[in-house]
N, C-alpha and C. Protein backbone atom coordinates (compact mmCIF):
# COMPACT_ATOMS: atom_id res chain seq x y z
N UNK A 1 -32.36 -27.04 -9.78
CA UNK A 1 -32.77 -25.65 -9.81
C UNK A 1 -31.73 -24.79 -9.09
N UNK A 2 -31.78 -23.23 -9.35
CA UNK A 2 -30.64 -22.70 -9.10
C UNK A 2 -31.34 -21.81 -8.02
N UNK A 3 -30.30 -21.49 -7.15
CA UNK A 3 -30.83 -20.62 -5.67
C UNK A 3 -29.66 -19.24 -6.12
N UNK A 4 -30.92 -18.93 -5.36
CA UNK A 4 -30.20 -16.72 -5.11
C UNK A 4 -30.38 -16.24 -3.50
N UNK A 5 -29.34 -15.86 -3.68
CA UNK A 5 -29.57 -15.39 -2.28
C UNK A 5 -29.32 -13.81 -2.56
N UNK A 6 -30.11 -12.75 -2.10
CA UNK A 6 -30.86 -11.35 -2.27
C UNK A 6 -30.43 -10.50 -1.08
N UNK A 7 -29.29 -9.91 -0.69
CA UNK A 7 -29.19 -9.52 0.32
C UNK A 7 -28.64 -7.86 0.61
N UNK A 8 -29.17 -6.97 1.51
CA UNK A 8 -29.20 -5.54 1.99
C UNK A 8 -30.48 -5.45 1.24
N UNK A 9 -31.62 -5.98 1.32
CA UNK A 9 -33.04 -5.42 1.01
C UNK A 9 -33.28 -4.37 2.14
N UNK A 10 -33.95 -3.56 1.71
CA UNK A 10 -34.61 -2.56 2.44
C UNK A 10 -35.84 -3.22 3.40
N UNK A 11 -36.34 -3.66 4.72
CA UNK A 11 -36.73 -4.26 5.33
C UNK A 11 -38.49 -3.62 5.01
N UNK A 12 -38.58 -1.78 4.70
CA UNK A 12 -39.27 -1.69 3.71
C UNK A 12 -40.35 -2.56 2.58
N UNK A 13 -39.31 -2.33 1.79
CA UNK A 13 -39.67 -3.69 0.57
C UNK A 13 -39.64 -4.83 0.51
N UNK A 14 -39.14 -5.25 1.68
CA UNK A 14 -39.72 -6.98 2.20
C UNK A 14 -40.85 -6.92 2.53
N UNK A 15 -41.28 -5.78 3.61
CA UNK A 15 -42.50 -5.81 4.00
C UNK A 15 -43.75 -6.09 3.19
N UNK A 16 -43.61 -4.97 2.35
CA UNK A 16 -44.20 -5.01 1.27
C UNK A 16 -44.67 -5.54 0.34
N UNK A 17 -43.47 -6.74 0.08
CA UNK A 17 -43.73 -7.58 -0.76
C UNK A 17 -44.31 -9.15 0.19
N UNK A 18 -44.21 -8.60 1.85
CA UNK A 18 -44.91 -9.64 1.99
C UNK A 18 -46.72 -9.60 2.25
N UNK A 19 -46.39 -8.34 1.98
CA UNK A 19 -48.22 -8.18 2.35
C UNK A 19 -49.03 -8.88 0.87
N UNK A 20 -48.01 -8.36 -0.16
CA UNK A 20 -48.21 -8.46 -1.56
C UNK A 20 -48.27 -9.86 -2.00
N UNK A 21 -47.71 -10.81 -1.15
CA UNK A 21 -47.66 -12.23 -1.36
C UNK A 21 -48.52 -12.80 -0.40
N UNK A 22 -48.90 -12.46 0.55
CA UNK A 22 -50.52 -13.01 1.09
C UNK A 22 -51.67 -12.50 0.55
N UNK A 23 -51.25 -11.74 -0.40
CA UNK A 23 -53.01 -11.24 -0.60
C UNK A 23 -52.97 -12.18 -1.69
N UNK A 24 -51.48 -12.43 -2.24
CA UNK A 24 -52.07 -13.52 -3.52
C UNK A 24 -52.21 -14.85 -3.50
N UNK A 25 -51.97 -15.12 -1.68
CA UNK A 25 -52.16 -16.15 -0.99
C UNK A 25 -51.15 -17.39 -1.67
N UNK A 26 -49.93 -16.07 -2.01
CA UNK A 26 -48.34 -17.29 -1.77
C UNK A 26 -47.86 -16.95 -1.13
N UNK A 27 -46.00 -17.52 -1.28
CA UNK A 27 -44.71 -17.63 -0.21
C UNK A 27 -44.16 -16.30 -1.05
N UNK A 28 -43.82 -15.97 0.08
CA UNK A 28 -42.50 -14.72 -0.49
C UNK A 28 -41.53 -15.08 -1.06
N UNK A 29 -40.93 -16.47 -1.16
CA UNK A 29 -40.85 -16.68 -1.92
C UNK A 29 -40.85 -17.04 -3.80
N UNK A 30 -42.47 -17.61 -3.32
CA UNK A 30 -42.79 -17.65 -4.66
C UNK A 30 -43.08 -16.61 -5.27
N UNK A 31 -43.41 -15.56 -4.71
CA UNK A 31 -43.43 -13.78 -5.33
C UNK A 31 -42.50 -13.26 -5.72
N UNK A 32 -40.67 -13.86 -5.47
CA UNK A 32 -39.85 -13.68 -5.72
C UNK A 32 -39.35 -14.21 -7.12
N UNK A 33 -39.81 -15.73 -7.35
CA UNK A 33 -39.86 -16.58 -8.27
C UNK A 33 -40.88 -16.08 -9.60
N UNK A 34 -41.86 -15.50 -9.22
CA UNK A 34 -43.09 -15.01 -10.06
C UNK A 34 -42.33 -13.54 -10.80
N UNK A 35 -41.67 -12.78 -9.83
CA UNK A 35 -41.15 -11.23 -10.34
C UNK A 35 -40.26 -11.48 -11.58
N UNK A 36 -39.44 -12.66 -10.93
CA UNK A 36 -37.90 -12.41 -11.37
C UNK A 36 -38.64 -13.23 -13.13
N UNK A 37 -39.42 -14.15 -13.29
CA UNK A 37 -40.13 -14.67 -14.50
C UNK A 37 -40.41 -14.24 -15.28
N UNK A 38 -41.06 -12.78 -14.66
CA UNK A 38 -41.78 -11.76 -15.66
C UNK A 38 -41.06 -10.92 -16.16
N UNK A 39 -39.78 -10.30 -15.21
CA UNK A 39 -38.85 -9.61 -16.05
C UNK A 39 -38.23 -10.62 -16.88
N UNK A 40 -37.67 -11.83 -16.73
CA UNK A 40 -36.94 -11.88 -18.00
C UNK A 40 -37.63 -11.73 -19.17
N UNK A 41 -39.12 -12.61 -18.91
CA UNK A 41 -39.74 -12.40 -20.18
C UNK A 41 -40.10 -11.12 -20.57
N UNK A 42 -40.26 -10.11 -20.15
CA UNK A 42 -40.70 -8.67 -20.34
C UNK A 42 -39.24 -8.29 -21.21
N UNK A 43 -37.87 -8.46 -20.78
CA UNK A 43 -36.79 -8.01 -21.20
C UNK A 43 -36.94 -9.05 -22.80
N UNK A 44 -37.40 -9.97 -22.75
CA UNK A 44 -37.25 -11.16 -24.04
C UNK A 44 -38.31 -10.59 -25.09
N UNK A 45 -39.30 -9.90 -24.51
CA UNK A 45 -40.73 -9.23 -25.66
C UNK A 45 -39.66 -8.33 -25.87
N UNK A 46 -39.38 -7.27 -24.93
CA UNK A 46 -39.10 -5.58 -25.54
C UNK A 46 -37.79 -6.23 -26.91
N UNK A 47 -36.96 -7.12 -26.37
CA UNK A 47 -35.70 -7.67 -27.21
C UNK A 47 -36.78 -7.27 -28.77
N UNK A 48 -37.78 -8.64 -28.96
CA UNK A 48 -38.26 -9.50 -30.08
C UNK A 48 -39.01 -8.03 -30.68
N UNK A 49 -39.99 -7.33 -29.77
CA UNK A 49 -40.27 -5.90 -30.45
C UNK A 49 -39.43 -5.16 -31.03
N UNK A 50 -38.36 -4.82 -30.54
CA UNK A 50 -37.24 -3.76 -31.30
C UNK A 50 -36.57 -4.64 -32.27
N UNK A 51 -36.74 -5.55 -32.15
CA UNK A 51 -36.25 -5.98 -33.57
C UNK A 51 -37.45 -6.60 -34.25
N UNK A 52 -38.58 -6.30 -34.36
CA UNK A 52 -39.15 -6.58 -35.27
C UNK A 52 -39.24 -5.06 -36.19
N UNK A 53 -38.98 -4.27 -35.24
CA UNK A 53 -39.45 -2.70 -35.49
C UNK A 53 -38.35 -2.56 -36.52
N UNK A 54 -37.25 -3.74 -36.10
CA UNK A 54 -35.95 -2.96 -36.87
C UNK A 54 -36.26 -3.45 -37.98
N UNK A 55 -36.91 -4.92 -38.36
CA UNK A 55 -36.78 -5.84 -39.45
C UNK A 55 -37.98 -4.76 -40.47
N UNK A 56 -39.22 -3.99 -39.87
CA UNK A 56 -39.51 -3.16 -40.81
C UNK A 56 -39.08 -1.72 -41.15
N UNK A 57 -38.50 -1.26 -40.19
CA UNK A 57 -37.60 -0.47 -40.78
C UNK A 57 -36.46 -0.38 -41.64
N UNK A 58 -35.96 -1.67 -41.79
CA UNK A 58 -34.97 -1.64 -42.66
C UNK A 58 -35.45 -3.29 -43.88
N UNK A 59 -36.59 -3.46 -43.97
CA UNK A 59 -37.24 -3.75 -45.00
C UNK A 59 -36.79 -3.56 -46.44
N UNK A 60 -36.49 -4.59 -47.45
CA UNK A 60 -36.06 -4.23 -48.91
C UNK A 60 -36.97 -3.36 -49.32
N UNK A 61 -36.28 -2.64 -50.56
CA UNK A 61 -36.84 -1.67 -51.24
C UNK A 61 -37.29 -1.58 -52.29
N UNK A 62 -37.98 -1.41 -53.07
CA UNK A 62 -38.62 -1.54 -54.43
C UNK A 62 -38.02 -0.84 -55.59
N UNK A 63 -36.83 0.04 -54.76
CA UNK A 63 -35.73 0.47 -55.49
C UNK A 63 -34.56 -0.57 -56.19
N UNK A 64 -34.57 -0.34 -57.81
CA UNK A 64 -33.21 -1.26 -57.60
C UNK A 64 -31.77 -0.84 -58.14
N UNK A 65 -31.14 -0.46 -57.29
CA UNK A 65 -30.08 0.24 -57.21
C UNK A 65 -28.70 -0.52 -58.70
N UNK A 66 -29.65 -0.94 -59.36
CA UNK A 66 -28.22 -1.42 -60.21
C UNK A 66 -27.67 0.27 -61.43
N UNK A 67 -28.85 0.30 -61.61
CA UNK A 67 -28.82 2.13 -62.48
C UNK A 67 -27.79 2.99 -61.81
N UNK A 68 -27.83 3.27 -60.41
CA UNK A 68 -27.34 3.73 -59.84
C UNK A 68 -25.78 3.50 -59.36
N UNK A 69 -25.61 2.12 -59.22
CA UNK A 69 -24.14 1.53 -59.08
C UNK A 69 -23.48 1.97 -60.22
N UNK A 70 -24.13 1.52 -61.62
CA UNK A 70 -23.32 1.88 -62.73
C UNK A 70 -22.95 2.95 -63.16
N UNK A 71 -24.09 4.09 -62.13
CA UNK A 71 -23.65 5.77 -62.98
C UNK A 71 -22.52 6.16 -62.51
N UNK A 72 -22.54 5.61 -60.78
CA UNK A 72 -21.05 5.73 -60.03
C UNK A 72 -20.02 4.65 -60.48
N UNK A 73 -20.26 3.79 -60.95
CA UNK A 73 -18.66 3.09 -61.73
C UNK A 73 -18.36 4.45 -63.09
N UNK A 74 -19.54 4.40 -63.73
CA UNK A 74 -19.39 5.29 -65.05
C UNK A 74 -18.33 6.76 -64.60
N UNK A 75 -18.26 7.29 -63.76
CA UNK A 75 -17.76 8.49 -62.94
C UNK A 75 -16.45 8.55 -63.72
């Protein structure tokens, strides 16, 4: 497993996140381990959403453009 080391935190937002990790009765650590999980996967949905959005937005068309190729060769 791979280690991070996180450093000039705001002593602030340590705090914080340690109150936030006893109430969920873990390690500040593992609140660290839990955050960093959810963003990637949060960054991996929004990815798979915008491209699903893209795959129907740019969806084939019921148009079929061969009429059209030929009027512009015909030119």
């Amino acid at each position: 497993m791979a280690q991070v080391l996180v450093r000039d935190l705001d002593d602030r937002i340590v705090a914080r996140l340690k109150v936030m990790a006893k109430a969920q009765n873990i390690s500040l650590e593992q609140k660290f381990r839990d955050m960093a999980a959810r963003e990637a996967m949060d960054v991996e949905a929004r990815f798979e959403e915008a491209s699903r959005r893209s795959r129907e937005q740019t969806r084939g068309s019921s148009l079929d453009s061969t009429a059209l190729i030929r009027e512009d060769r015909d030119r």
